[in-house]
N, C-alpha and C. Protein backbone atom coordinates (compact mmCIF):
# COMPACT_ATOMS: atom_id res chain seq x y z
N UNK A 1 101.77 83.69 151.87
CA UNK A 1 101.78 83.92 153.28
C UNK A 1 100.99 85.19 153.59
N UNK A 2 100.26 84.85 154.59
CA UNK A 2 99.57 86.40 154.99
C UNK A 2 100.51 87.29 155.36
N UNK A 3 99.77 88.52 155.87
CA UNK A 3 100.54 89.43 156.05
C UNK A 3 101.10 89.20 158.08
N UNK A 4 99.88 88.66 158.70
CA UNK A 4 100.63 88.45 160.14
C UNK A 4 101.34 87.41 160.17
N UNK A 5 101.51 86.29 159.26
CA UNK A 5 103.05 85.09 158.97
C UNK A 5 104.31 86.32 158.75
N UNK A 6 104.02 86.98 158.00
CA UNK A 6 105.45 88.19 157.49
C UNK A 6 105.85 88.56 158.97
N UNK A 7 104.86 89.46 159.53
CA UNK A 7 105.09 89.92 160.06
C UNK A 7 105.87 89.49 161.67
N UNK A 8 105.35 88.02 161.93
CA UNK A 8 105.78 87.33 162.86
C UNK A 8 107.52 86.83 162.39
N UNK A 9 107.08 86.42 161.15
CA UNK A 9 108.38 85.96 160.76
C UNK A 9 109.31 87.01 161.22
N UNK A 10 109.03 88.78 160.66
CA UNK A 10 109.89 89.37 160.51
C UNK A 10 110.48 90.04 162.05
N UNK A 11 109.37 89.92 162.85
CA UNK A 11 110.27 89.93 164.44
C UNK A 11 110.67 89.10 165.00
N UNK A 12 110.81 87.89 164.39
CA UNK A 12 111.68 86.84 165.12
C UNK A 12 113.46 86.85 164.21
N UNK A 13 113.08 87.88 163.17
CA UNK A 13 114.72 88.28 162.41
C UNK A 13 115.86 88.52 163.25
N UNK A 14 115.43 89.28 163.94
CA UNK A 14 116.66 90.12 164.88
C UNK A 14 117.12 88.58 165.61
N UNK A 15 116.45 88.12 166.12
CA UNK A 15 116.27 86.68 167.28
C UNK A 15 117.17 85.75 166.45
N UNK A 16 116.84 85.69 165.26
CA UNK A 16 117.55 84.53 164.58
C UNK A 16 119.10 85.13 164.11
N UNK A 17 119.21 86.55 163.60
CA UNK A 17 120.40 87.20 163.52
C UNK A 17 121.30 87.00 164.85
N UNK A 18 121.26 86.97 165.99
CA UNK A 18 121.80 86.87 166.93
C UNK A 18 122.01 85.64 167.11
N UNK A 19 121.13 84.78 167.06
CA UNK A 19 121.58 83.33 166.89
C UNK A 19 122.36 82.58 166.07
N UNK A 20 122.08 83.02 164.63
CA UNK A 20 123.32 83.20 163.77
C UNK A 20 124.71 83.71 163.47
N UNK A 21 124.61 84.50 164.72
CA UNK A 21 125.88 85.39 164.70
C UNK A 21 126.56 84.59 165.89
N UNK A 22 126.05 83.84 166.70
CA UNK A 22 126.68 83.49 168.06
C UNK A 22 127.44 82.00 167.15
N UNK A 23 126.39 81.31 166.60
CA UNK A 23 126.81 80.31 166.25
C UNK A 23 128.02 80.90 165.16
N UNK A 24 127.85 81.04 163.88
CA UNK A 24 128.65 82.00 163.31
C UNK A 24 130.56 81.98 164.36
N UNK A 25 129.91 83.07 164.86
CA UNK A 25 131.22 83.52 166.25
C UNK A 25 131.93 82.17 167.00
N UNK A 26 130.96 81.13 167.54
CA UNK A 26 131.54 80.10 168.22
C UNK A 26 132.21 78.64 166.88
N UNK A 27 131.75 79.10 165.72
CA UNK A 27 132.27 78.23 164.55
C UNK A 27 133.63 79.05 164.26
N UNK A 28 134.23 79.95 164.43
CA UNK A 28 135.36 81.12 164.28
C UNK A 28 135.98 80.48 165.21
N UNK A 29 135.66 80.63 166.47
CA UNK A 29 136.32 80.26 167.92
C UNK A 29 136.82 78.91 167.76
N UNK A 30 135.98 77.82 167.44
CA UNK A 30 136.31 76.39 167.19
C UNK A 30 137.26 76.38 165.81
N UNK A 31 137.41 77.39 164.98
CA UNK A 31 138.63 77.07 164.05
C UNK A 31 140.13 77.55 164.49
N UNK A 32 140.07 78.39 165.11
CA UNK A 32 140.64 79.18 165.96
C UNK A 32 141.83 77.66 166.35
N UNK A 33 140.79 77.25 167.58
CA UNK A 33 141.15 76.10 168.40
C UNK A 33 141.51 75.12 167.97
N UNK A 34 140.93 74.56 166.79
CA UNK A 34 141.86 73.80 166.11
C UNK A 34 143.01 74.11 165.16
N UNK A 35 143.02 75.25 164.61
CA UNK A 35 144.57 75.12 164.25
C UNK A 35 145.49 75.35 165.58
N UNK A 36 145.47 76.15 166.44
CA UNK A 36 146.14 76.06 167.56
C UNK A 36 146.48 74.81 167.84
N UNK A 37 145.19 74.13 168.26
CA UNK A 37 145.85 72.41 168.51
C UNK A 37 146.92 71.76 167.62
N UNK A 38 146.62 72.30 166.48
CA UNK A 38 147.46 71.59 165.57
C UNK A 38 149.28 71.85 165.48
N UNK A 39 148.93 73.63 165.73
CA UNK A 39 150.53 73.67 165.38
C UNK A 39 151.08 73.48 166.82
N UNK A 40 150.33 73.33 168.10
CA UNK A 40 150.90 73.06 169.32
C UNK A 40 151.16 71.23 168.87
N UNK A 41 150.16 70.75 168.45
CA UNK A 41 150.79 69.35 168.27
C UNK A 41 151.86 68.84 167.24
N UNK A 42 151.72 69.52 166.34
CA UNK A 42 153.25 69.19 165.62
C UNK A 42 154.47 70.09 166.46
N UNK A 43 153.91 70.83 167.25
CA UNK A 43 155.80 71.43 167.86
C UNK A 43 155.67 70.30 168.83
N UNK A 44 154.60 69.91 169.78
CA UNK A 44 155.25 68.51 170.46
C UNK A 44 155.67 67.33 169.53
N UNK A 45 155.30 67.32 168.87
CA UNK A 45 156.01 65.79 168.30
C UNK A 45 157.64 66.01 167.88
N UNK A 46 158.00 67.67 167.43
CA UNK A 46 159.31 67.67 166.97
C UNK A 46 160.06 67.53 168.50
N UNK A 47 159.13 67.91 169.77
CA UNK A 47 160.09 68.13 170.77
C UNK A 47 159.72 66.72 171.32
N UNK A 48 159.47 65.80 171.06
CA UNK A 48 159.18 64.42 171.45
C UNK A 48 160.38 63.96 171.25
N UNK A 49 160.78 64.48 170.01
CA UNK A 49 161.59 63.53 168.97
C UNK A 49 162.45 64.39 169.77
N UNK A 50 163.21 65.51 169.45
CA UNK A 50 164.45 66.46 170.30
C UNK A 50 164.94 65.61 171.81
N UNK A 51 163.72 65.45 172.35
CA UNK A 51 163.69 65.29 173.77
C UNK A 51 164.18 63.72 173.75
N UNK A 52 163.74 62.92 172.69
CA UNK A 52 164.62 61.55 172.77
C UNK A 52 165.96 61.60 171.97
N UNK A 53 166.33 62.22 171.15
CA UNK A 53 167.53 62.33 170.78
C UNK A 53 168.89 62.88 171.42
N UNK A 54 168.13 63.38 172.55
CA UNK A 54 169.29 64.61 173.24
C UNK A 54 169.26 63.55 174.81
N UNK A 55 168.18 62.88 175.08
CA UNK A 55 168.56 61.81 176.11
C UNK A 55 169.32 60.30 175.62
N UNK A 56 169.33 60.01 174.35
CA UNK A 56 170.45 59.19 173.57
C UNK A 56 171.51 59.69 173.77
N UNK A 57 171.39 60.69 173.32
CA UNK A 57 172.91 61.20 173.52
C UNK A 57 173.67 61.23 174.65
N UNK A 58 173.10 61.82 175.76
CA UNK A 58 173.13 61.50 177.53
C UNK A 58 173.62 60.57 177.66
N UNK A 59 172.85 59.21 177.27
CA UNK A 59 173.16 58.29 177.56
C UNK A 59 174.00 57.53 177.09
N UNK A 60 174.23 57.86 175.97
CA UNK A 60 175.91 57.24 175.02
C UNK A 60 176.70 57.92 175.65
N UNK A 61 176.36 59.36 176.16
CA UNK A 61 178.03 60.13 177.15
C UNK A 61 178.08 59.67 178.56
N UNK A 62 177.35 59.31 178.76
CA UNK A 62 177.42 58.50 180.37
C UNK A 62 177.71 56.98 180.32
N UNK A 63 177.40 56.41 179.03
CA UNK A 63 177.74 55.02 178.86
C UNK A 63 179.60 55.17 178.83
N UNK A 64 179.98 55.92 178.07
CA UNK A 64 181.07 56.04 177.37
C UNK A 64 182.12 56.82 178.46
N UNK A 65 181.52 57.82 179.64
CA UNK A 65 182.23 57.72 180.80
C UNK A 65 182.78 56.42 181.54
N UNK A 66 181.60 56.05 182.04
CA UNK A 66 181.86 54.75 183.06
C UNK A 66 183.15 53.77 181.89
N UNK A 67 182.71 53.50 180.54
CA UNK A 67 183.56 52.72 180.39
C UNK A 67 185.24 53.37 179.96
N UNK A 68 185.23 54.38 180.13
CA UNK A 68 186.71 55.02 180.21
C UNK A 68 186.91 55.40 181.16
N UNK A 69 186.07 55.37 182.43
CA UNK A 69 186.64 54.81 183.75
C UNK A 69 186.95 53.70 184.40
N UNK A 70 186.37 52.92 183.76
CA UNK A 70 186.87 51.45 183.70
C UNK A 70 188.12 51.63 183.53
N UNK A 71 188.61 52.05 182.41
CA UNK A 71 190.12 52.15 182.10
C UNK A 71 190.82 52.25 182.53
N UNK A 72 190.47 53.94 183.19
CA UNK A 72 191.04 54.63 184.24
C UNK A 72 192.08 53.87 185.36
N UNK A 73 190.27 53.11 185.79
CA UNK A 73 191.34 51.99 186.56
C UNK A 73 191.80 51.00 186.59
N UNK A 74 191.87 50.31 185.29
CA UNK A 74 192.59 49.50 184.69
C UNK A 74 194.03 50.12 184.49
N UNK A 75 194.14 51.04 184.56
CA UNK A 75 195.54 52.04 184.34
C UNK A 75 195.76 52.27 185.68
N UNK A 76 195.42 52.25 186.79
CA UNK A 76 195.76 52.79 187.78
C UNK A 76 196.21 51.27 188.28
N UNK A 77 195.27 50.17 188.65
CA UNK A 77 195.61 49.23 189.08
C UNK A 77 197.18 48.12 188.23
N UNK A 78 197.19 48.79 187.06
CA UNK A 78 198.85 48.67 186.54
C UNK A 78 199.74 49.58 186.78
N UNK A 79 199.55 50.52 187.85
CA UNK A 79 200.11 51.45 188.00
C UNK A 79 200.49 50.70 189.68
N UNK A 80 199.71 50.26 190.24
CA UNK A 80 200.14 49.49 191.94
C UNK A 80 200.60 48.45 191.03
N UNK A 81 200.49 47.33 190.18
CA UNK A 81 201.50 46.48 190.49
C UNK A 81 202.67 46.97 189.52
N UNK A 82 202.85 47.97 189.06
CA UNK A 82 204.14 48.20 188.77
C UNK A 82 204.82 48.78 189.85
N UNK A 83 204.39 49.52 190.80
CA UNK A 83 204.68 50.23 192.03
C UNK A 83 204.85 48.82 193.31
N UNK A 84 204.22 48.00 193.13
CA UNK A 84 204.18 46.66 193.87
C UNK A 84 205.76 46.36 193.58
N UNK A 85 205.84 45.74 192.56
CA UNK A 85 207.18 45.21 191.39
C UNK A 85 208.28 45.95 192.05
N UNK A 86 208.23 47.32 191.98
CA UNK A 86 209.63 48.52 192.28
C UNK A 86 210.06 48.25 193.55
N UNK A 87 209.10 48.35 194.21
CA UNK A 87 209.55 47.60 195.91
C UNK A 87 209.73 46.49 196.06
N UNK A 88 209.53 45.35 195.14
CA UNK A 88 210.40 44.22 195.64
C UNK A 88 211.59 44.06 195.29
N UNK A 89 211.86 44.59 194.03
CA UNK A 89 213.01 45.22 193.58
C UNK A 89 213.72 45.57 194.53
N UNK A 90 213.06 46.56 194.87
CA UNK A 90 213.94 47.61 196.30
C UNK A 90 214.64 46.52 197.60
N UNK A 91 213.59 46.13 197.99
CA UNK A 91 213.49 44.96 199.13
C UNK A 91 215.14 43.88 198.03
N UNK A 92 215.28 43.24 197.11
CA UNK A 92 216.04 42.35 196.52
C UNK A 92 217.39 43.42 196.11
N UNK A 93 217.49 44.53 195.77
CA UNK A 93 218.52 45.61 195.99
C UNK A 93 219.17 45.16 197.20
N UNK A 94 218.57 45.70 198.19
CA UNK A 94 219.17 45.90 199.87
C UNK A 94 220.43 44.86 200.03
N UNK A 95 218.99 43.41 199.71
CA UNK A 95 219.77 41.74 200.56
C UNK A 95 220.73 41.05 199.28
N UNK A 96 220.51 41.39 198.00
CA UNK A 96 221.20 40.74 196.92
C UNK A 96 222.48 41.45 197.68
N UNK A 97 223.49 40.35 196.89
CA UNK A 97 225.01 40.51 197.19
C UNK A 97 225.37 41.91 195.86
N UNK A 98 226.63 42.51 195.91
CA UNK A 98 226.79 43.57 195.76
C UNK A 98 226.39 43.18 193.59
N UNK A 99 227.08 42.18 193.22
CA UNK A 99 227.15 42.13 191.78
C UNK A 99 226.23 41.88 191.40
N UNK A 100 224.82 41.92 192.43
CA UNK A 100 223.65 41.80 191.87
C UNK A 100 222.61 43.08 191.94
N UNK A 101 222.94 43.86 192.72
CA UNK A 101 222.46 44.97 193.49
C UNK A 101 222.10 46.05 191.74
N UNK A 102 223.43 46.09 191.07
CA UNK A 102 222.87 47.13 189.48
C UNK A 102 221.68 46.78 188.98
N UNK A 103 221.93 45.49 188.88
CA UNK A 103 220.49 44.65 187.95
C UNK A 103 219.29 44.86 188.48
N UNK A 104 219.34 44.75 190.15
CA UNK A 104 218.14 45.05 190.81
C UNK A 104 217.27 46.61 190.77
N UNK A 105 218.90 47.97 190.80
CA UNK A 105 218.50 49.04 190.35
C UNK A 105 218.04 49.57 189.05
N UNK A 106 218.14 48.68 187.80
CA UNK A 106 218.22 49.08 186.82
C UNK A 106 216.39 48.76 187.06
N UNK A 107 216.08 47.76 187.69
CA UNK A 107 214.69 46.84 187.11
C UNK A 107 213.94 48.14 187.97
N UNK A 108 214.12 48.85 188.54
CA UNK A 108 214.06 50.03 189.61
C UNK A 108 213.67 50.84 188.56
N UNK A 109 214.79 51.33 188.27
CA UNK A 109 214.70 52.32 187.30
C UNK A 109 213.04 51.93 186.10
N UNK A 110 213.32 50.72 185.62
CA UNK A 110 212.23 50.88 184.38
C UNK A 110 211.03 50.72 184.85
N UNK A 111 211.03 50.02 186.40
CA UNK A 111 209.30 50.03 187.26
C UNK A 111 208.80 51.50 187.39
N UNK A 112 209.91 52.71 188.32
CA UNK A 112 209.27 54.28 188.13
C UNK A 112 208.88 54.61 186.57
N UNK A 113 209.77 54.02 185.77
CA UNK A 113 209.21 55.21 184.22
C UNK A 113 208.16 54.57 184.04
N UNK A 114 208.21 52.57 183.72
CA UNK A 114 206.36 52.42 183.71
C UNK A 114 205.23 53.37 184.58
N UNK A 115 205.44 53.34 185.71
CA UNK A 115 204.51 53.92 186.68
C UNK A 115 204.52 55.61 186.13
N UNK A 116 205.46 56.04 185.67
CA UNK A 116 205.43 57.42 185.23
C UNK A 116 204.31 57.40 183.71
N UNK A 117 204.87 57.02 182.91
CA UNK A 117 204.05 56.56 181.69
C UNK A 117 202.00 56.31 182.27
N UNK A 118 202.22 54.93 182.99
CA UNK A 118 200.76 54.15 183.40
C UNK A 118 199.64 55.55 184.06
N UNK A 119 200.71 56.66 185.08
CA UNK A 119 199.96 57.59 185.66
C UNK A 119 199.57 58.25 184.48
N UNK A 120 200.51 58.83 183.41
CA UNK A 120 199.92 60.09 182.33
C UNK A 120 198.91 59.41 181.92
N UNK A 121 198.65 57.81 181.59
CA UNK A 121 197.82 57.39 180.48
C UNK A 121 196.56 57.51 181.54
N UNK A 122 196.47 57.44 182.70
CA UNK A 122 195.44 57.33 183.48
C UNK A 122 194.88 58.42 183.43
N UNK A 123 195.56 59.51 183.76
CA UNK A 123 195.40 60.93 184.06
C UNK A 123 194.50 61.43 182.75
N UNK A 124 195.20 61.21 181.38
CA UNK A 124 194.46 61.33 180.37
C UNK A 124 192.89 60.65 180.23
N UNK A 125 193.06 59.38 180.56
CA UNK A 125 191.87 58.81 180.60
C UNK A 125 190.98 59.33 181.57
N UNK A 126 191.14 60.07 182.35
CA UNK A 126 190.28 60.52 183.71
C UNK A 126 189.95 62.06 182.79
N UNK A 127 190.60 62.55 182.20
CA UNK A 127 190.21 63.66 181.58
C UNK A 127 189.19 63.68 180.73
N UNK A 128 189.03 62.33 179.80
CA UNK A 128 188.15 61.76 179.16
C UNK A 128 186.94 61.61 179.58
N UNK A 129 186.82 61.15 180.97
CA UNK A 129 185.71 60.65 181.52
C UNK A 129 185.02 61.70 182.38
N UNK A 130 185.71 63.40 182.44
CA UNK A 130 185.46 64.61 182.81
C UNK A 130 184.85 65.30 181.49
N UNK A 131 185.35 65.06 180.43
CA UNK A 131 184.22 65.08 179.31
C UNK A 131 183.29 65.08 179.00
N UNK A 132 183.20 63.34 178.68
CA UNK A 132 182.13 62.69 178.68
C UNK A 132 180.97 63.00 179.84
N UNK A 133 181.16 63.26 180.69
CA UNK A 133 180.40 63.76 181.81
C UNK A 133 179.68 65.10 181.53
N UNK A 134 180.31 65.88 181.21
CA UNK A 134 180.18 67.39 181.15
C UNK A 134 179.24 67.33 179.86
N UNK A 135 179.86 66.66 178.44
CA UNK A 135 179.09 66.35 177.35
C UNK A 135 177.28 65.37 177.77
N UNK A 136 177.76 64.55 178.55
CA UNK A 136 176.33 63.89 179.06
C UNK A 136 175.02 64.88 179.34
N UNK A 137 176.11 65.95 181.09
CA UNK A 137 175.40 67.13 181.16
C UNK A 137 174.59 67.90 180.66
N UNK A 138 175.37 68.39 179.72
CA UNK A 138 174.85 69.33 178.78
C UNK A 138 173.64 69.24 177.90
N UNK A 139 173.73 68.16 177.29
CA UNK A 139 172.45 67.05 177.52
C UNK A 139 171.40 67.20 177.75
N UNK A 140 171.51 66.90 179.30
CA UNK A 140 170.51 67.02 179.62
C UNK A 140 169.60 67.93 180.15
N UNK A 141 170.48 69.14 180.43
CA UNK A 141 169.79 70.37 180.54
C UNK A 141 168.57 70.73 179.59
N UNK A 142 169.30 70.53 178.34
CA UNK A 142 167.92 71.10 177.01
C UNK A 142 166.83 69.91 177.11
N UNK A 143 167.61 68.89 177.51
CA UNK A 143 166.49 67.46 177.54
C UNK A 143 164.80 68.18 178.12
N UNK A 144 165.26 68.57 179.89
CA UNK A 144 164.74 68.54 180.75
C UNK A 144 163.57 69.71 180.35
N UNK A 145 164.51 70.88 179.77
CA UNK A 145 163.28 72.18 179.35
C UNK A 145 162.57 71.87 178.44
N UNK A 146 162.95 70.79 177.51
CA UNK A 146 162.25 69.99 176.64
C UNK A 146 160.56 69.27 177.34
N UNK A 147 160.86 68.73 178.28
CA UNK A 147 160.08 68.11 179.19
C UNK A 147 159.22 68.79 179.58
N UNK A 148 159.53 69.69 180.21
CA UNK A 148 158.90 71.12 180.70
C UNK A 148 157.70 71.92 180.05
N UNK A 149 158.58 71.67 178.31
CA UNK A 149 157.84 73.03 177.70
C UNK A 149 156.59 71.65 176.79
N UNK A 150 157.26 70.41 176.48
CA UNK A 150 156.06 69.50 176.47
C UNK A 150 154.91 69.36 177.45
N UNK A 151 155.33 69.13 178.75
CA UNK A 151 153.84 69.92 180.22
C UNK A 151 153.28 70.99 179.73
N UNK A 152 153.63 71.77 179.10
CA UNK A 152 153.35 73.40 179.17
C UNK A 152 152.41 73.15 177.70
N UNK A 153 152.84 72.67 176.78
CA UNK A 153 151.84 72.25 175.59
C UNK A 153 150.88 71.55 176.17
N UNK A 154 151.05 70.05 176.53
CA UNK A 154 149.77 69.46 176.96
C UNK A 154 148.69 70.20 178.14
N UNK A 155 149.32 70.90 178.65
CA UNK A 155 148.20 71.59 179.60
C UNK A 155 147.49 72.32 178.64
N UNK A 156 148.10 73.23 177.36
CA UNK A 156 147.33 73.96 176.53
C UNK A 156 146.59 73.56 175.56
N UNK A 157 147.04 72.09 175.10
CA UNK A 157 145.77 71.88 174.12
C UNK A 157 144.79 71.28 174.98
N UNK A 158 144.90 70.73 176.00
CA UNK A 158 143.68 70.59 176.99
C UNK A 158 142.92 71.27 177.41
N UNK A 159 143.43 72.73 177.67
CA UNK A 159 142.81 73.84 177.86
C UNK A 159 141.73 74.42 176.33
N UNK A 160 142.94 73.85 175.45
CA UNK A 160 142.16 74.28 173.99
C UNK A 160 140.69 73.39 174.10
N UNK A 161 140.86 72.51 174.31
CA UNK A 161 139.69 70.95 173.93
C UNK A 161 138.74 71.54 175.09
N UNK A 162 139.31 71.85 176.14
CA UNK A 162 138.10 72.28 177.12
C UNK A 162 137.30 73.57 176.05
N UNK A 163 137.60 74.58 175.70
CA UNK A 163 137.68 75.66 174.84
C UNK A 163 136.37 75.27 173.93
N UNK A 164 136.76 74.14 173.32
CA UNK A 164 135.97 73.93 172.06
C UNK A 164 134.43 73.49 172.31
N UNK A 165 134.67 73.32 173.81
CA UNK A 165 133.14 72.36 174.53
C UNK A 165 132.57 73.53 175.23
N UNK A 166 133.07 74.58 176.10
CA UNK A 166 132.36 75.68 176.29
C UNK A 166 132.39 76.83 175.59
N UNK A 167 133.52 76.78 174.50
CA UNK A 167 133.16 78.21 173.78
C UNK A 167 133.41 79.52 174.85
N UNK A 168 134.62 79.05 175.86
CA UNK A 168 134.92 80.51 176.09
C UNK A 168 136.10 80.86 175.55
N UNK A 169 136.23 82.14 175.60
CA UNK A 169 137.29 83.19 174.80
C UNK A 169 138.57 83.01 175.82
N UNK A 170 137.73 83.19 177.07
CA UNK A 170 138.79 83.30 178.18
C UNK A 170 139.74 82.28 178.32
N UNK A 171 138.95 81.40 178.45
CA UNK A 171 139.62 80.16 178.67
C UNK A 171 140.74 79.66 177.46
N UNK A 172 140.30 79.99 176.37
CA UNK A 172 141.21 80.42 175.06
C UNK A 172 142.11 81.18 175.30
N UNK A 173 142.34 82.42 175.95
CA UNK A 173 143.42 83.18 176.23
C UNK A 173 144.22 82.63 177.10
N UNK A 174 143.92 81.73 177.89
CA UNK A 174 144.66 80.93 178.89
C UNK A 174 145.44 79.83 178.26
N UNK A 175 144.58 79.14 177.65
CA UNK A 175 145.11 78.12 176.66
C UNK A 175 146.85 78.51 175.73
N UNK A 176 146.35 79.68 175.35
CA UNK A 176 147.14 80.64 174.39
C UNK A 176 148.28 80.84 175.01
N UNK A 177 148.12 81.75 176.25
CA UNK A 177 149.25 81.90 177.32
C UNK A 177 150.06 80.67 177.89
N UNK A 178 149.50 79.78 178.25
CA UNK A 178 150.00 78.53 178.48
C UNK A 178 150.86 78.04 177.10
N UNK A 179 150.47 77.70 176.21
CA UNK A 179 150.81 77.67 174.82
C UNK A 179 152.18 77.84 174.79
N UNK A 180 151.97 79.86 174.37
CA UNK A 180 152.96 80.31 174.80
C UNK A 180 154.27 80.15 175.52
N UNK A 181 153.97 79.87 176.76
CA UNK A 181 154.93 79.35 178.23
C UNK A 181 155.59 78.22 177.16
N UNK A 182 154.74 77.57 176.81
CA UNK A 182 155.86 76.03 176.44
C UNK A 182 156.26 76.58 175.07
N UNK A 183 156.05 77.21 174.70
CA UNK A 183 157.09 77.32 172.89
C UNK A 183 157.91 78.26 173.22
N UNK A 184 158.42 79.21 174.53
CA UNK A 184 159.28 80.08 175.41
C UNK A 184 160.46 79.04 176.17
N UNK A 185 159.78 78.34 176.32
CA UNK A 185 160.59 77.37 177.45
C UNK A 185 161.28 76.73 176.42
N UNK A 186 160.80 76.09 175.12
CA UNK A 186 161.58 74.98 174.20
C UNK A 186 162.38 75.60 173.47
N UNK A 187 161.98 77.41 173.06
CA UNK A 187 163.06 78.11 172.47
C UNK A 187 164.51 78.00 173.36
N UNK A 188 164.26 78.21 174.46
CA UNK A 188 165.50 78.41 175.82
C UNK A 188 166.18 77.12 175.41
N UNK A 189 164.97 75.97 175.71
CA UNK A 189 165.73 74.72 175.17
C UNK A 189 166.70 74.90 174.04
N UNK A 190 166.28 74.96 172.46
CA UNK A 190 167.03 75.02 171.99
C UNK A 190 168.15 75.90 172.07
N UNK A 191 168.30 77.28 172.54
CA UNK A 191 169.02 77.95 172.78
C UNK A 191 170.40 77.35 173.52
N UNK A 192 169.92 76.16 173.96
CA UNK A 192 170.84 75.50 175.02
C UNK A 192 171.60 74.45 174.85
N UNK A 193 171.35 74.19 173.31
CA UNK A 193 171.83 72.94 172.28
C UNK A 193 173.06 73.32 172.17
């Protein structure tokens, strides 16, 4: 090579150093962005999975209300016709002739203790179904921040993917912050288990 090839070559160095360094820099940035994507996408998939396990659950405690309120009033509605029963009793007390009148009180007597008995078992069963409710609840609170902090990921690896096509930093710090927001929000979640 002559000496003005060197020499051309050698001021277009700096030109190509900078070009090498940008590319260089934006190949850093794009690794950057993909492991980010990555560990943002395996914490959504565990909170995919969280977020359907904890709405199963919801839903077996809300299934499992209604049907021990069913009960409830299956216990209550043996609770009117035992209360039905006591008053005709009562009513056959009054008009029965006198040697029949004990028999009528006695049948008296065992209609209140059923109805005494039928109320506790109800009462209990209604306690059950104040449970199950509260257990449903609870639920779904972590469900929902679950939900939340999954929005809060997908906005950030989108932000990441935008990232990787313009190569800004900024927009990376946003990404990051957003990020952030949702692995804050799913901690709370779990906190709430």
């Amino acid at each position: 090579m002559d000496q003005t090839s060197k020499t051309m070559s050698h001021e277009n160095a700096p030109h190509e150093h900078a070009v090498e360094h940008a590319a260089h820099s934006g190949d850093q940035l794009s690794r950057w962005v993909a492991v980010f994507t990555a560990i943002l996408a395996a914490l959504s998939g565990l909170l995919h999975y969280q977020e359907g396990v904890l709405q199963t659950q919801a839903l077996i405690s809300k299934n499992d209300a209604v049907l021990l309120q069913s009960k409830a009033s299956d216990q209550w509605n043996y609770y009117q016709a035992q209360s039905n029963k006591g008053h005709l009793m009562e009513l056959a007390a009054e008009t029965a002739p006198p040697e029949k009148q004990a028999y009528y009180r006695d049948q008296i007597s065992k209609y209140e203790e059923r109805k005494k008995e039928t109320a506790a078992k109800a009462h209990q069963i209604e306690q059950q179904v104040e449970d199950a409710n509260r257990q449903s609840e609870s639920r779904q609170h972590p469900q929902h921040m679950f939900g939340q902090a999954l929005a809060l990921i997908s906005v950030a690896i989108s932000l990441a993917a935008v990232t990787s096509l313009t190569g800004s930093r900024k927009l990376f710090v946003v990404a990051g912050l957003t990020g952030l927001a949702g692995v804050a929000v799913a901690l709370l979640g779990f906190l709430h288990l």
